[in-house]
C-alpha atoms as a PDB file:
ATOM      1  CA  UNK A   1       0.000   0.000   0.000  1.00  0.00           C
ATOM      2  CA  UNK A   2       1.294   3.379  -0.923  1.00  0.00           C
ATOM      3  CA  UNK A   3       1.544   6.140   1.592  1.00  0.00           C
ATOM      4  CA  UNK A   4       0.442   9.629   0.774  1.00  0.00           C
ATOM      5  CA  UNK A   5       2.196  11.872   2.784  1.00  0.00           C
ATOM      6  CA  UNK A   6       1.680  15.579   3.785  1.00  0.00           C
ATOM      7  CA  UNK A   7       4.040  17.544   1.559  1.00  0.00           C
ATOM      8  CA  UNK A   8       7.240  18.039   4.160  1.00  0.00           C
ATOM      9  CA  UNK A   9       5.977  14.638   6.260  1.00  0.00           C
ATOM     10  CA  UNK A  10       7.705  12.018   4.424  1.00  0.00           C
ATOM     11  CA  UNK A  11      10.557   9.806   5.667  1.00  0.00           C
ATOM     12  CA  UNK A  12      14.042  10.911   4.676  1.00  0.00           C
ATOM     13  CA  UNK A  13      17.060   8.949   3.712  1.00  0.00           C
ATOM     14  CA  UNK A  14      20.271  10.308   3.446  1.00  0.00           C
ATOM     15  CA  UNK A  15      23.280   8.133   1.970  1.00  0.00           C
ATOM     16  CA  UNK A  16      26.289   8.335   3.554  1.00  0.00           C
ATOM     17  CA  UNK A  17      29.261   6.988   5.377  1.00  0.00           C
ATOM     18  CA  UNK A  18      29.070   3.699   7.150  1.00  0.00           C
ATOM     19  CA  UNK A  19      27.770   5.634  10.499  1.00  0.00           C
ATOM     20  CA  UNK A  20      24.410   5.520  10.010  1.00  0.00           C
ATOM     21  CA  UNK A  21      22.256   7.576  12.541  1.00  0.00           C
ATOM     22  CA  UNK A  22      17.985   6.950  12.732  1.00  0.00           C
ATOM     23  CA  UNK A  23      16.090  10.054  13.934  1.00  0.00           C
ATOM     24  CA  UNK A  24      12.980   9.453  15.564  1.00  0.00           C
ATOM     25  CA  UNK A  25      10.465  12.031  15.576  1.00  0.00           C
ATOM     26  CA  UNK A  26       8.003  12.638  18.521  1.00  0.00           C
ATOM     27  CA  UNK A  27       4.060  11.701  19.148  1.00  0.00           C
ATOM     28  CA  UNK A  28       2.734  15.142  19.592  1.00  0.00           C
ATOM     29  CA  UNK A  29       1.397  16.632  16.304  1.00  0.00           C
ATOM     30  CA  UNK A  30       4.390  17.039  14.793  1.00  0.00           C
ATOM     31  CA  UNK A  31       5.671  14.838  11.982  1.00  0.00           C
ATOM     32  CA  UNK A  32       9.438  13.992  10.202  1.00  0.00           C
ATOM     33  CA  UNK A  33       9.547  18.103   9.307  1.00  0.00           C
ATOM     34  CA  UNK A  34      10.296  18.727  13.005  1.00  0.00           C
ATOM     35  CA  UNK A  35      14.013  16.735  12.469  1.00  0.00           C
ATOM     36  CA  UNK A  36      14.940  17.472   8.827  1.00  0.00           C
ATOM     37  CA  UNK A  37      16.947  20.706   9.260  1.00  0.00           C
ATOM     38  CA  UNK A  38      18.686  18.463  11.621  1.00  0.00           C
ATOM     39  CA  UNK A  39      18.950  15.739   9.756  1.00  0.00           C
ATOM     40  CA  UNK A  40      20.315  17.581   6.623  1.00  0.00           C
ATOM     41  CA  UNK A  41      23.080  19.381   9.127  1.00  0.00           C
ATOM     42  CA  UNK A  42      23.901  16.200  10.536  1.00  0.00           C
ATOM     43  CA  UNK A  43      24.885  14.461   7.411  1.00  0.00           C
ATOM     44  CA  UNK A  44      26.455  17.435   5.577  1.00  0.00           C
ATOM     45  CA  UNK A  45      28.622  18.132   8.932  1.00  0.00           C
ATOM     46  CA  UNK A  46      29.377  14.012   9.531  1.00  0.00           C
ATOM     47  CA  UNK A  47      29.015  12.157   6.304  1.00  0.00           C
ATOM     48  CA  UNK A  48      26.947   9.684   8.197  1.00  0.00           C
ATOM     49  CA  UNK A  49      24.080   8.198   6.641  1.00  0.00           C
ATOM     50  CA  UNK A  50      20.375   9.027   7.685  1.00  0.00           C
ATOM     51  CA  UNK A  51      17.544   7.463   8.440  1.00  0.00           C
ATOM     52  CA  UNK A  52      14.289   9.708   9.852  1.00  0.00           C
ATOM     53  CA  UNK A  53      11.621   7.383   9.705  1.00  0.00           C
ATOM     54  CA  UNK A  54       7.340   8.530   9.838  1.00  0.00           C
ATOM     55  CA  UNK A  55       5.918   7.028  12.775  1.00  0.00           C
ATOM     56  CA  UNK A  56       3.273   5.480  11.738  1.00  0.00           C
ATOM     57  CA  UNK A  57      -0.011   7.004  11.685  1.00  0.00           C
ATOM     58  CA  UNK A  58       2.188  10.588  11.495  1.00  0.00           C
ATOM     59  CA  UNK A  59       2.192  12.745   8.271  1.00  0.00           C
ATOM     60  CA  UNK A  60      -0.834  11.768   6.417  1.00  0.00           C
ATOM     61  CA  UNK A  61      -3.991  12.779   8.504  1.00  0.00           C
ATOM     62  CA  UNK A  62      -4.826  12.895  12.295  1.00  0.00           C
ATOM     63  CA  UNK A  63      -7.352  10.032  11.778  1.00  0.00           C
ATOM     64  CA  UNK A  64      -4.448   7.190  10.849  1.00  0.00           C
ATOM     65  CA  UNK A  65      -3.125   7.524  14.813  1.00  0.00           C
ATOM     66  CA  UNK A  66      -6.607   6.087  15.992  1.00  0.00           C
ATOM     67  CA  UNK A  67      -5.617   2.389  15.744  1.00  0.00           C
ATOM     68  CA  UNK A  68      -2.171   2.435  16.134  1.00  0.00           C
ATOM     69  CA  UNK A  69      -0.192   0.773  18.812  1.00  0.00           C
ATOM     70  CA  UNK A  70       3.013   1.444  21.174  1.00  0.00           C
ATOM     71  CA  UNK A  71       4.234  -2.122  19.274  1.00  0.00           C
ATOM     72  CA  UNK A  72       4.175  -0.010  15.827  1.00  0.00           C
ATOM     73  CA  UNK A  73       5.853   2.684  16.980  1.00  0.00           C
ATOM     74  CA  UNK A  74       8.727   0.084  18.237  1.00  0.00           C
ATOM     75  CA  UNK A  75       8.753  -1.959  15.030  1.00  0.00           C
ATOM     76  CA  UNK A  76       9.218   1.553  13.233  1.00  0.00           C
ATOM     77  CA  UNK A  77      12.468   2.216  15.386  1.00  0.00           C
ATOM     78  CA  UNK A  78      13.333  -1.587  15.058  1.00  0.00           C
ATOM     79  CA  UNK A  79      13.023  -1.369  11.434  1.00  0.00           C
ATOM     80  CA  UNK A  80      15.269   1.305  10.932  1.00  0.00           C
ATOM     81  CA  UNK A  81      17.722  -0.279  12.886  1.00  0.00           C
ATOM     82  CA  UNK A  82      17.995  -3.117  10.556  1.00  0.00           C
ATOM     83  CA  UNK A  83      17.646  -0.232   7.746  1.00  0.00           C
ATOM     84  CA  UNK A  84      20.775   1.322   8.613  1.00  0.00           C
ATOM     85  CA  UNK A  85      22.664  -1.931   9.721  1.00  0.00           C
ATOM     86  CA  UNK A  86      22.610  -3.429   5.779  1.00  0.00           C
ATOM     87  CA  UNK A  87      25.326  -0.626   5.364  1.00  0.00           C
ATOM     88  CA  UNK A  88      26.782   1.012   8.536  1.00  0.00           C
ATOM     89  CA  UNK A  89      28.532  -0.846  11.195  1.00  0.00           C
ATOM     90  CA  UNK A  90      27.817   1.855  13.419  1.00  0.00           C
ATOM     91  CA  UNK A  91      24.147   3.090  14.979  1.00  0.00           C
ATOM     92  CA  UNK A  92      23.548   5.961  16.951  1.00  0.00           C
ATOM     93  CA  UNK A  93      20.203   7.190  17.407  1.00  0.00           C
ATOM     94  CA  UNK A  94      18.718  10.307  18.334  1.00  0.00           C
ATOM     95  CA  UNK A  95      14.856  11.181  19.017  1.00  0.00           C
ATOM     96  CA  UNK A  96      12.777  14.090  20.121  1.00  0.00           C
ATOM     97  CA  UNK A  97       9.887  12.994  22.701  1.00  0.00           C
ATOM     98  CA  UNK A  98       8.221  10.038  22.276  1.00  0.00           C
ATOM     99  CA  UNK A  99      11.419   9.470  19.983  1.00  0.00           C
ATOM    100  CA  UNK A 100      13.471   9.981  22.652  1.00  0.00           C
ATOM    101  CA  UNK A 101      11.211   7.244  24.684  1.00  0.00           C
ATOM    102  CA  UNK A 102      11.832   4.743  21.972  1.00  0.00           C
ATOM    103  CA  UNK A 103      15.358   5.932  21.400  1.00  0.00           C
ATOM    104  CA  UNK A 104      16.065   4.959  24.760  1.00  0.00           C
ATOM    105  CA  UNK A 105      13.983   1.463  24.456  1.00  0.00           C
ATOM    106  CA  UNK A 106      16.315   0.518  21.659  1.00  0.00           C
ATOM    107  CA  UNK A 107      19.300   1.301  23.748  1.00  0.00           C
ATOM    108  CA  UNK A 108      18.060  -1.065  26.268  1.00  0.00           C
ATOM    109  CA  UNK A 109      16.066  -3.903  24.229  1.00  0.00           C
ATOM    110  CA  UNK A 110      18.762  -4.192  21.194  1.00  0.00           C
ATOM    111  CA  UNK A 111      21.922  -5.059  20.479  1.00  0.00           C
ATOM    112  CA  UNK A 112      24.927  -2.590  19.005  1.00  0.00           C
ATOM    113  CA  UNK A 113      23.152   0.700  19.542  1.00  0.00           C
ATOM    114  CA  UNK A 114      26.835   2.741  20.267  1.00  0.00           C
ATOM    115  CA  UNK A 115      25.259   5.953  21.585  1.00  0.00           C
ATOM    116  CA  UNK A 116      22.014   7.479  22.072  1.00  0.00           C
ATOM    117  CA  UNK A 117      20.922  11.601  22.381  1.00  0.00           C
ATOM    118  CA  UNK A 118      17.552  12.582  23.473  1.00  0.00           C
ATOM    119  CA  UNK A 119      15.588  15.926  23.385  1.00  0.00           C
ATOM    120  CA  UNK A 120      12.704  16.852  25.695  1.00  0.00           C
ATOM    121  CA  UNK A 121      12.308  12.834  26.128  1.00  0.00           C
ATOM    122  CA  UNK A 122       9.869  11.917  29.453  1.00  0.00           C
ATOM    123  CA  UNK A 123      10.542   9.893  32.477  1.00  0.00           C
ATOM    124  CA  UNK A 124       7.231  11.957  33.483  1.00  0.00           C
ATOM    125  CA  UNK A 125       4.415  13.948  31.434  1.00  0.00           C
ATOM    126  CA  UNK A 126       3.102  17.223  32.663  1.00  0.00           C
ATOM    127  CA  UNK A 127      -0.687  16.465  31.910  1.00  0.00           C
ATOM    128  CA  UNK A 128      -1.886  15.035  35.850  1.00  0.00           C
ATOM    129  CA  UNK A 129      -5.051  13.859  34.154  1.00  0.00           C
ATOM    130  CA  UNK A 130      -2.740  11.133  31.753  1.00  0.00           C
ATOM    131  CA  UNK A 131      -2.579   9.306  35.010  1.00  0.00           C
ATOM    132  CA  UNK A 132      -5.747   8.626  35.299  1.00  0.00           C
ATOM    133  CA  UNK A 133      -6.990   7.501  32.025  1.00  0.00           C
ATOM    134  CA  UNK A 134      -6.302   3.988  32.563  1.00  0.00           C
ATOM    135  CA  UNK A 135      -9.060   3.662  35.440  1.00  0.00           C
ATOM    136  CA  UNK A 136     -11.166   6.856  33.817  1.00  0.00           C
ATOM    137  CA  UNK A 137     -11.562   4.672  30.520  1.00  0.00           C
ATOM    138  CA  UNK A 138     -13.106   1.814  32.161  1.00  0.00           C
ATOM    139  CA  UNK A 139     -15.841   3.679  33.835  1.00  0.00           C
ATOM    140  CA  UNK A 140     -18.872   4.292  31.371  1.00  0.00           C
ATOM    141  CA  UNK A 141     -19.819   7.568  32.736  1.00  0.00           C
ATOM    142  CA  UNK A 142     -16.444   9.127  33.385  1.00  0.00           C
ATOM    143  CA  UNK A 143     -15.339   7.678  30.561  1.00  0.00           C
ATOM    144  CA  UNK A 144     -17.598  10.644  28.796  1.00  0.00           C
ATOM    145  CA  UNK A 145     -15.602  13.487  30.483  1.00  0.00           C
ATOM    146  CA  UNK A 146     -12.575  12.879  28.293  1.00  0.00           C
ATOM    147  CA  UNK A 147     -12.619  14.799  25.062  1.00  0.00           C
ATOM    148  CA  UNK A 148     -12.116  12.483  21.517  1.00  0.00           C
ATOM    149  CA  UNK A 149      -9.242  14.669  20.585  1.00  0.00           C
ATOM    150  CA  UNK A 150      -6.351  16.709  22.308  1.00  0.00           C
ATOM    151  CA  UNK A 151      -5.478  20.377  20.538  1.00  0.00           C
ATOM    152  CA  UNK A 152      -1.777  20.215  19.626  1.00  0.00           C
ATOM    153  CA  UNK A 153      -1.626  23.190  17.831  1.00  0.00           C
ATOM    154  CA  UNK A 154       1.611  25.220  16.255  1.00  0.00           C
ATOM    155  CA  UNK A 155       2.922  28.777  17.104  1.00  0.00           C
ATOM    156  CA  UNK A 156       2.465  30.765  14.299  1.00  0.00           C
ATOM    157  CA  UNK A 157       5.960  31.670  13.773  1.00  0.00           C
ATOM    158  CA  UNK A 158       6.617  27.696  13.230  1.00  0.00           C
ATOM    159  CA  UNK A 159       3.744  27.857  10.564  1.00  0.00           C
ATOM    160  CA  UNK A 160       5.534  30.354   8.597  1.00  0.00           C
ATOM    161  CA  UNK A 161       8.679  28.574   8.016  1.00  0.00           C
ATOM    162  CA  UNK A 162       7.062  25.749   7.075  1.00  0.00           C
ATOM    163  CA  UNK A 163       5.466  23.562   9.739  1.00  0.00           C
ATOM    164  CA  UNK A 164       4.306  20.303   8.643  1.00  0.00           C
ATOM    165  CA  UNK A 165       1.687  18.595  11.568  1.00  0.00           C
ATOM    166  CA  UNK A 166      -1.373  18.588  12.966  1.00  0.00           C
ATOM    167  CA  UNK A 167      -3.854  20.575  15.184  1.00  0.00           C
ATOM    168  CA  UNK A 168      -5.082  17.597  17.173  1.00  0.00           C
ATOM    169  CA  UNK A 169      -4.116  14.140  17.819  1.00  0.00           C
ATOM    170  CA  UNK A 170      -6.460  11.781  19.762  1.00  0.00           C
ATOM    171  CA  UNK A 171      -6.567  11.496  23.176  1.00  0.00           C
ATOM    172  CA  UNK A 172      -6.913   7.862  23.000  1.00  0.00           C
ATOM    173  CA  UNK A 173      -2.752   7.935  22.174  1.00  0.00           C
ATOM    174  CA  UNK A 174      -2.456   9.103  25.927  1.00  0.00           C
ATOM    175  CA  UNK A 175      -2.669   5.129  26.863  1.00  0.00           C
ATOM    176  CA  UNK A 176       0.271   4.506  24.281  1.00  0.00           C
ATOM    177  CA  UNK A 177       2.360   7.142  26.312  1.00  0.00           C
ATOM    178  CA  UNK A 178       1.441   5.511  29.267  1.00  0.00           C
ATOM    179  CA  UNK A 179       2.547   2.290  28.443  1.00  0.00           C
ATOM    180  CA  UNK A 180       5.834   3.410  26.879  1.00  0.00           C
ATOM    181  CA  UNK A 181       6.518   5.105  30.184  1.00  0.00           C
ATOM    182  CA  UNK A 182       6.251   2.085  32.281  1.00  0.00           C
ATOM    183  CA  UNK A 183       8.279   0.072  29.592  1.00  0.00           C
ATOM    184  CA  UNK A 184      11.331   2.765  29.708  1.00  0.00           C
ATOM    185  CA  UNK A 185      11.057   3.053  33.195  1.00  0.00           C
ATOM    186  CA  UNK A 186      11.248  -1.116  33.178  1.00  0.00           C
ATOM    187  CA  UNK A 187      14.421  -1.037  31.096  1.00  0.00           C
ATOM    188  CA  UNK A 188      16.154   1.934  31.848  1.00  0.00           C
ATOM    189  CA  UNK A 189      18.700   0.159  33.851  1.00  0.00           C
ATOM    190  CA  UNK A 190      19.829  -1.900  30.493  1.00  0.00           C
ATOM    191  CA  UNK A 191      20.917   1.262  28.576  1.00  0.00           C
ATOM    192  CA  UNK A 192      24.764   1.213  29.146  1.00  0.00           C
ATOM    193  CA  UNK A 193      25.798   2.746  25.714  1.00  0.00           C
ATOM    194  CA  UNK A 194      26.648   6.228  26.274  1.00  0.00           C
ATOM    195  CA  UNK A 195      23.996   8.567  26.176  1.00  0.00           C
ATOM    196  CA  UNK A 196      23.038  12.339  25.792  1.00  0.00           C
ATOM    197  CA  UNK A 197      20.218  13.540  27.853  1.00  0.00           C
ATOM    198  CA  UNK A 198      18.575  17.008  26.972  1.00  0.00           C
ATOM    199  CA  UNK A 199      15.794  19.004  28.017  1.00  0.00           C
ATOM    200  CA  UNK A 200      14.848  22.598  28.240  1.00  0.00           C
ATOM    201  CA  UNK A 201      14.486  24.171  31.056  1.00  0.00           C
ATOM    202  CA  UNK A 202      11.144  25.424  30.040  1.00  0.00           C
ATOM    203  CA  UNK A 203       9.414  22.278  28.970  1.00  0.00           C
ATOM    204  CA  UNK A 204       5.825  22.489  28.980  1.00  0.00           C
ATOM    205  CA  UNK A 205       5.159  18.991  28.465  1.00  0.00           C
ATOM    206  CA  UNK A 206       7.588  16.319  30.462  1.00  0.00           C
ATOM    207  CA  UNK A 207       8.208  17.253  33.894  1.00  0.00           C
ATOM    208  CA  UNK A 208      11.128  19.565  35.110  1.00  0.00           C
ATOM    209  CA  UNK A 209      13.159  16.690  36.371  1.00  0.00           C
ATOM    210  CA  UNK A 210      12.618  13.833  33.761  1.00  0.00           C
ATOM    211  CA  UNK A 211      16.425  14.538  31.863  1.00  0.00           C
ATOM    212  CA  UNK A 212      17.644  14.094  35.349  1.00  0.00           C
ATOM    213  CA  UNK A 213      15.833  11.259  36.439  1.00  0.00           C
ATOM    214  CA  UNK A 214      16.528   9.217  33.337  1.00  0.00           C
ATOM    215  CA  UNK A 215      20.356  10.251  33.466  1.00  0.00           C
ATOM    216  CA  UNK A 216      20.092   9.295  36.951  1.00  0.00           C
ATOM    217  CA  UNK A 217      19.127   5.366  36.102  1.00  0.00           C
ATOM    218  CA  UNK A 218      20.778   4.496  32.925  1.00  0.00           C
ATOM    219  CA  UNK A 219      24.222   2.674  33.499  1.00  0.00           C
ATOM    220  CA  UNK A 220      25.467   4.279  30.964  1.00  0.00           C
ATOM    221  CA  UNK A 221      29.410   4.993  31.981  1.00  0.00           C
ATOM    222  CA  UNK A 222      30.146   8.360  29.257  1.00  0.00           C
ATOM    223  CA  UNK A 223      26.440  10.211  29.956  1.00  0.00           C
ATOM    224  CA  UNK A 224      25.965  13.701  29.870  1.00  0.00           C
ATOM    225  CA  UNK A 225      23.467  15.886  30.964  1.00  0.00           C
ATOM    226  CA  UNK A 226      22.292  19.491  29.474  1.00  0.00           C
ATOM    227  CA  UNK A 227      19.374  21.448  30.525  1.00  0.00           C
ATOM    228  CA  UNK A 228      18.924  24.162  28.126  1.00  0.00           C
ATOM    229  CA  UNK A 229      17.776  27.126  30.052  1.00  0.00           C
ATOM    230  CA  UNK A 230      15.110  29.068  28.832  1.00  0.00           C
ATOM    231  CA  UNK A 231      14.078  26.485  26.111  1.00  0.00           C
ATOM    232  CA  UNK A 232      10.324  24.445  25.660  1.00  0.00           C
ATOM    233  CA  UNK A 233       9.798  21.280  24.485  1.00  0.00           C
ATOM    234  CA  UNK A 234      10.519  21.828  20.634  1.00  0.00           C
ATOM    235  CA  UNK A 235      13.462  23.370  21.576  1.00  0.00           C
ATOM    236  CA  UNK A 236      15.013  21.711  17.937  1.00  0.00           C
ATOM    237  CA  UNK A 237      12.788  24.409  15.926  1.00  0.00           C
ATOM    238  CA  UNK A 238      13.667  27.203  18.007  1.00  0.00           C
ATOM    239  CA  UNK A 239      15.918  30.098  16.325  1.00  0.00           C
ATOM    240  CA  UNK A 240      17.650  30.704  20.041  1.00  0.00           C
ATOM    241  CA  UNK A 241      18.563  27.322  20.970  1.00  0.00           C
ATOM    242  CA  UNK A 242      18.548  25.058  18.002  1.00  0.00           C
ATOM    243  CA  UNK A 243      21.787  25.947  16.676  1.00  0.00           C
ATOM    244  CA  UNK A 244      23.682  24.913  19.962  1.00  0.00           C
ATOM    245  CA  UNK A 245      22.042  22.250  20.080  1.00  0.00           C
ATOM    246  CA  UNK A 246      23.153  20.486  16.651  1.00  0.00           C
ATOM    247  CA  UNK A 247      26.059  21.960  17.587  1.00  0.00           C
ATOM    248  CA  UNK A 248      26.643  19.949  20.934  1.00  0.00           C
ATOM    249  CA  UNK A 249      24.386  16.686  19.887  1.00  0.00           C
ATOM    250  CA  UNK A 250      27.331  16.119  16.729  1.00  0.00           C
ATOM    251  CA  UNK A 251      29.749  17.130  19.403  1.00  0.00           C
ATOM    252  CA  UNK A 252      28.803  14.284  21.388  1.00  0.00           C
ATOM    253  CA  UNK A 253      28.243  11.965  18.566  1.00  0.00           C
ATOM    254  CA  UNK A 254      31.703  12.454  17.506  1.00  0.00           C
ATOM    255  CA  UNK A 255      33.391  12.398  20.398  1.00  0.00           C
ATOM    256  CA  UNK A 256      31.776   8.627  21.422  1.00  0.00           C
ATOM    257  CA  UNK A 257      32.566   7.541  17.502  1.00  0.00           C
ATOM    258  CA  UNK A 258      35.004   4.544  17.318  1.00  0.00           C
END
């Protein structure tokens, strides 16, 4: 079956050296736009080959992320792993969010991951009433309190340079988060490749201290830490911050490189 994508949402491979890198976008409602200005400076600044993946049910229409699953979201990440390993014998991988969730499952569920970054990923989400969906959703009448679809709308300054997304996403993919969470927090104990942990300082959507908290239980031995001060969570497609922080994630990437 052929995709059809939302001009600016389709996946993006880059050919390069035999580093290959898979960028994993994140579950809000943005798409594979939010990480091509870093995927195109990563490979023209590395040579390393690229591999930014659409989640599925992202970049064709709100309506596709009703059925899916955490398990496709995986299998996306899983497949680009095997993607990148036909020709690199390296694998970094670097996500944004939800990305960074599954960037850090693949640290800890699969083999010969060398290094990891993540930006704005959760250990906790903001949103108090994601906590209670599980028990809200299996009571009938409460059950009619929570609203079909969440607003996940753009600034206005991100719609003029291009912004590829959309406005709502259902609220049905707060169980996915929720079960992602507990599986990180499960595994986060088997990540020991070394790892990048970012978050703004100004996050409006994973709690203040989730960078620190998942820094805090990895085993990785080379981790760093970076809060970004003054930053929110798409701190990658913000003129004051994004720069820096190409800058420093290819800093890192380099630097752990055998």
């Amino acid at each position: 079956m052929i995709i059809q994508y939302l001009e600016g949402a389709e996946p993006l491979f880059i050919k390069g050296s035999n580093t290959g890198c898979l960028l994993l976008h994140g579950a809000g409602g943005g798409t594979s736009w939010d990480l091509k200005e870093f995927a195109q400076t990563l490979h023209s600044e590395t040579g390393a080959t690229i591999w930014l993946p659409a989640l599925k049910g992202f970049g064709t229409r709100p309506e596709d992320l009703y059925e899916v699953t955490l398990s496709d979201w995986v299998n996306d990440a899983q497949e680009g792993i095997q993607k990148l390993k036909q020709d690199c014998d390296q694998i970094f991988v670097v996500g944004h969010s939800m990305g960074g969730l599954l960037a850090l499952l693949m640290a800890a569920e699969q083999e010969n991951i060398n290094a990891i970054v993540t930006w704005a990923a959760p250990f906790n989400i903001r949103y108090r009433q994601l906590k209670l969906l599980p028990i809200i959703s299996k009571i009938p009448l409460l059950k009619r309190v929570i609203p079909e679809k969440f607003p996940t709308p753009a600034p206005e300054e991100l719609r003029q340079i291009g912004w590829v997304g959309y406005d709502w996403i259902p609220s049905s993919l707060g169980m996915i988060i929720l079960e992602g969470l507990k599986r990180m927090k499960q595994s986060l104990t088997n990540v020991t490749c070394p790892a990048f942990i970012i978050q703004g300082t100004e996050d409006e959507g994973v709690s203040d201290d989730s960078a620190r908290k998942i820094y805090n239980t990895i085993s990785s031995v080379t981790k760093d830490l970076w809060y970004v001060e003054g930053a929110h969570h798409p701190l990658m497609n913000d003129d004051t911050y994004k720069d820096e922080l190409f800058t420093r994630t290819i800093a890192f990437l380099e630097k752990v490189q055998r």
